[in-house]
N, C-alpha and C. Protein backbone atom coordinates (compact mmCIF):
# COMPACT_ATOMS: atom_id res chain seq x y z
N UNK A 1 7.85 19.31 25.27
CA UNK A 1 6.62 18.56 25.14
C UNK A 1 6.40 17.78 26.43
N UNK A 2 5.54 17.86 26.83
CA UNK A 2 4.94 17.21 28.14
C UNK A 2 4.64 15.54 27.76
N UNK A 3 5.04 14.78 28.94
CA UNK A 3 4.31 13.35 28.79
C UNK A 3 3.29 12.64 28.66
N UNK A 4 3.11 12.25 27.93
CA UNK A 4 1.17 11.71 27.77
C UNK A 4 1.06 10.90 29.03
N UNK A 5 -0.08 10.92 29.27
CA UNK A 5 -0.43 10.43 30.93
C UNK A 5 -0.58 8.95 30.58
N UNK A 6 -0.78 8.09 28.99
CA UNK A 6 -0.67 7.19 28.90
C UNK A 6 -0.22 6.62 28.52
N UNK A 7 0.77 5.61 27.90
CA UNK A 7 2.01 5.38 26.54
C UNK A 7 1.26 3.88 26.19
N UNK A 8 0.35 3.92 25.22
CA UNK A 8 0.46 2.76 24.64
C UNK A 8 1.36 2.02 23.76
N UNK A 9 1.84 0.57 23.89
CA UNK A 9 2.87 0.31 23.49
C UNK A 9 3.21 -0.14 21.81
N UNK A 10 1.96 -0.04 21.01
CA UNK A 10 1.28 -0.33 19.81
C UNK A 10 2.18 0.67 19.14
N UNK A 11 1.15 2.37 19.72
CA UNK A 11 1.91 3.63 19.20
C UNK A 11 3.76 3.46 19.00
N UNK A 12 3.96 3.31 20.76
CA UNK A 12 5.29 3.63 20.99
C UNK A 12 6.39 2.99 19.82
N UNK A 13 5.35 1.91 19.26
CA UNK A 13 6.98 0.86 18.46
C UNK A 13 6.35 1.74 17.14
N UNK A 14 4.97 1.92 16.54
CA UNK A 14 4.59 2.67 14.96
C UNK A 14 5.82 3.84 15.17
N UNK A 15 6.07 4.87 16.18
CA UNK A 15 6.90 5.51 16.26
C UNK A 15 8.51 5.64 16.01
N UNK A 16 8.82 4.21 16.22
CA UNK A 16 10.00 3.44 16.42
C UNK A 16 10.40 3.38 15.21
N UNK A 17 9.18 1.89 14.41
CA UNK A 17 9.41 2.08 13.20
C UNK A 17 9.88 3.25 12.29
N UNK A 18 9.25 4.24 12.29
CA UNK A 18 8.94 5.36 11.96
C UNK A 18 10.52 5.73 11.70
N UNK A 19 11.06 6.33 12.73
CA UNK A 19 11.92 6.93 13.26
C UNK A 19 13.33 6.14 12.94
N UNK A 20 13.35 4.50 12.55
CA UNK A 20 14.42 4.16 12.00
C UNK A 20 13.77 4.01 10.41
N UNK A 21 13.23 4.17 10.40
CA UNK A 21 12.76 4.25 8.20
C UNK A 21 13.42 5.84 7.98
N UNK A 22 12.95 6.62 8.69
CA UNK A 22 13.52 8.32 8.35
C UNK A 22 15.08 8.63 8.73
N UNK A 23 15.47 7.38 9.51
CA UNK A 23 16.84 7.62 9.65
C UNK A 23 17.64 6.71 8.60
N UNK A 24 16.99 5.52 8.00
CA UNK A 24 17.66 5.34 6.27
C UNK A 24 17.61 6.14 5.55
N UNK A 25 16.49 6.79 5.57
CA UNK A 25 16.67 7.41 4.21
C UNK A 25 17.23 9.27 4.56
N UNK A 26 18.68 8.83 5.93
CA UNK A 26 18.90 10.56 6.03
C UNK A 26 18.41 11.17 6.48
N UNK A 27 17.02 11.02 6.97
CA UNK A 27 16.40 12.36 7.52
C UNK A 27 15.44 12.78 6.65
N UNK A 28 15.83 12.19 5.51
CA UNK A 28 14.91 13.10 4.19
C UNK A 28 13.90 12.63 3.78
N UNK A 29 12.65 13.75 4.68
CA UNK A 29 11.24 13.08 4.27
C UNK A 29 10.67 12.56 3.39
N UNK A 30 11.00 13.61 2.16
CA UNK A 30 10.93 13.01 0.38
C UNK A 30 10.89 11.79 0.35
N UNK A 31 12.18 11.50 0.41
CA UNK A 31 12.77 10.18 -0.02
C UNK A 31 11.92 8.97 0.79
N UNK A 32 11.58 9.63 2.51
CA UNK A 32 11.01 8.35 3.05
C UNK A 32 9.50 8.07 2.29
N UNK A 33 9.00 9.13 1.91
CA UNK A 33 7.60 8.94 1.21
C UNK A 33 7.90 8.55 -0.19
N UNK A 34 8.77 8.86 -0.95
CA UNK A 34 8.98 7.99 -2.68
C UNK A 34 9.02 6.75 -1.82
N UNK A 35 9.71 6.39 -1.13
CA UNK A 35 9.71 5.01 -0.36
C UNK A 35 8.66 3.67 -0.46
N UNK A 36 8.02 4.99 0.39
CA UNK A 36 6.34 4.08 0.79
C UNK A 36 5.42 4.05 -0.60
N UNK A 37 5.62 5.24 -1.32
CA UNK A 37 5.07 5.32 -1.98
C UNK A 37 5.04 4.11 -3.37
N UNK A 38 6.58 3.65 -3.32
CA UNK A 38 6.86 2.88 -4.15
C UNK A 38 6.63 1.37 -3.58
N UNK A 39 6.85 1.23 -2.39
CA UNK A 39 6.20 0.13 -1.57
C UNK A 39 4.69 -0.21 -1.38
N UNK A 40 3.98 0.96 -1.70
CA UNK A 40 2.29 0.60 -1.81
C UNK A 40 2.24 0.42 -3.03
N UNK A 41 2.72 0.72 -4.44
CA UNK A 41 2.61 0.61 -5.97
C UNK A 41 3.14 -1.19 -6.18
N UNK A 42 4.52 -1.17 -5.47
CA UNK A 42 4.70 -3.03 -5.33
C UNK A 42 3.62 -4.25 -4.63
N UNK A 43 2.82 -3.86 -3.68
CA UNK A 43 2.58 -4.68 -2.73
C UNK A 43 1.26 -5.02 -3.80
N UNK A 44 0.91 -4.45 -4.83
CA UNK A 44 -0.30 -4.94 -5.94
C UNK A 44 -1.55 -4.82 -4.84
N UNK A 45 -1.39 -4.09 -3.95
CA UNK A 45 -3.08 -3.86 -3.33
C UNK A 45 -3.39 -2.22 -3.99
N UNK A 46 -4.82 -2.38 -3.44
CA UNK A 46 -5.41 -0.82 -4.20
C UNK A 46 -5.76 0.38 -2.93
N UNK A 47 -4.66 1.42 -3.34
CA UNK A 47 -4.89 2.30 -2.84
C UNK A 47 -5.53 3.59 -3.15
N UNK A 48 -6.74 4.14 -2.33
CA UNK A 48 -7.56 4.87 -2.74
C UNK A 48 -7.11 6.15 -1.98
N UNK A 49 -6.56 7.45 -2.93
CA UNK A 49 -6.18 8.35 -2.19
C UNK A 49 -7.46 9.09 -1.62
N UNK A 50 -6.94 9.98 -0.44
CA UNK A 50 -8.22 10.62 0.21
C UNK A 50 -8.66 11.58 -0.14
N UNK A 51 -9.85 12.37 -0.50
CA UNK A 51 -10.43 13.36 -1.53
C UNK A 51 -9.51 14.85 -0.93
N UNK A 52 -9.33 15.73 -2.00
CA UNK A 52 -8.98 17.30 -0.72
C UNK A 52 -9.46 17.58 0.05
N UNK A 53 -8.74 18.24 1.02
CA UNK A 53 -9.24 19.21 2.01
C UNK A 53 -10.57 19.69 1.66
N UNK A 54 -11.29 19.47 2.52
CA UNK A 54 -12.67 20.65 2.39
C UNK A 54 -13.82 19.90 1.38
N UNK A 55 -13.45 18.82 0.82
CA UNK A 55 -14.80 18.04 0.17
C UNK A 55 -15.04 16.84 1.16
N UNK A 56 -16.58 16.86 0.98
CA UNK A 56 -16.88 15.76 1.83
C UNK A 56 -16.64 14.62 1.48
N UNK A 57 -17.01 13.29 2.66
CA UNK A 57 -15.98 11.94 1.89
C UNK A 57 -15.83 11.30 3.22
N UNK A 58 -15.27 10.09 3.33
CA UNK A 58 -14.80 9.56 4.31
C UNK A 58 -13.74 10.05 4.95
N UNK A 59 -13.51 9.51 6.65
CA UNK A 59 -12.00 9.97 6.76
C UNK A 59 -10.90 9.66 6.36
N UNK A 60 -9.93 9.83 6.09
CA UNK A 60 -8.52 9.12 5.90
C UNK A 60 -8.04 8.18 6.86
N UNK A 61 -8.18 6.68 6.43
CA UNK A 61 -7.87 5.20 7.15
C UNK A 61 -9.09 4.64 7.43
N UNK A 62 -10.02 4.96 6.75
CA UNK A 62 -11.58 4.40 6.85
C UNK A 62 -11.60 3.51 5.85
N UNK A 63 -11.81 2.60 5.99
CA UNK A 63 -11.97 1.26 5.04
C UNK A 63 -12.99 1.05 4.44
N UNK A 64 -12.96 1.12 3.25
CA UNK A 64 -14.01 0.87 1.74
C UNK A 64 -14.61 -0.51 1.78
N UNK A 65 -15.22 -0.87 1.26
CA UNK A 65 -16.24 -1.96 0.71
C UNK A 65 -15.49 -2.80 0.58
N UNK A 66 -14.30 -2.60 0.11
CA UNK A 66 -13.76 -3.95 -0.80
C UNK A 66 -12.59 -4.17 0.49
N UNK A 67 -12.37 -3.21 1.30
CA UNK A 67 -11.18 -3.63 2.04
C UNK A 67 -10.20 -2.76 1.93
N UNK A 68 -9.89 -1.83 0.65
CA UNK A 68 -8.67 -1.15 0.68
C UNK A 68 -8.95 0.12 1.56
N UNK A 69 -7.71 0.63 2.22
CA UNK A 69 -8.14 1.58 3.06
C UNK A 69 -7.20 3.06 2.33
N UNK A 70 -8.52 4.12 2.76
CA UNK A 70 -7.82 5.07 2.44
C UNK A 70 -6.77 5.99 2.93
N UNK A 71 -5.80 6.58 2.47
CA UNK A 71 -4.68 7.28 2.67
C UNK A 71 -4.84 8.72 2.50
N UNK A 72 -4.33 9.60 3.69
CA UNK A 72 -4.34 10.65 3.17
C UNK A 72 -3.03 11.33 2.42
N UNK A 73 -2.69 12.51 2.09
CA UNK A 73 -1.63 12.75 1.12
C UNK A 73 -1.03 14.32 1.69
């Protein structure tokens, strides 16, 4: 993979994060998403999943009326 000509440093740490959450849980993607998944069901905010593939709709991380933002799956 070639170097991006720019490294913002925002990305570089979301990556970081990233990359030590998937290394608790093993490597094992599953598990890092039951994770989150169980961490967005605790945090008592409302998450609006993003419609399927191929219907129209907002994008996935576009923020609703009320504030909750959507997720894709």
């Amino acid at each position: 993979m070639s170097k991006p000509i720019y490294e913002d440093p925002v990305v570089a740490e979301i990556h970081a994060i990233r990359a030590e959450m998937l290394a608790e849980c093993g490597g094992d993607h599953r598990k890092l998403m039951e994770q989150v998944d169980e961490h967005e069901r605790a945090s008592g905010r409302k998450v609006i999943p993003a419609p399927p593939p191929g219907l129209p709709g907002k994008k996935p991380g576009s923020a609703t009326p009320d504030g909750a933002v959507e997720r894709s799956k």
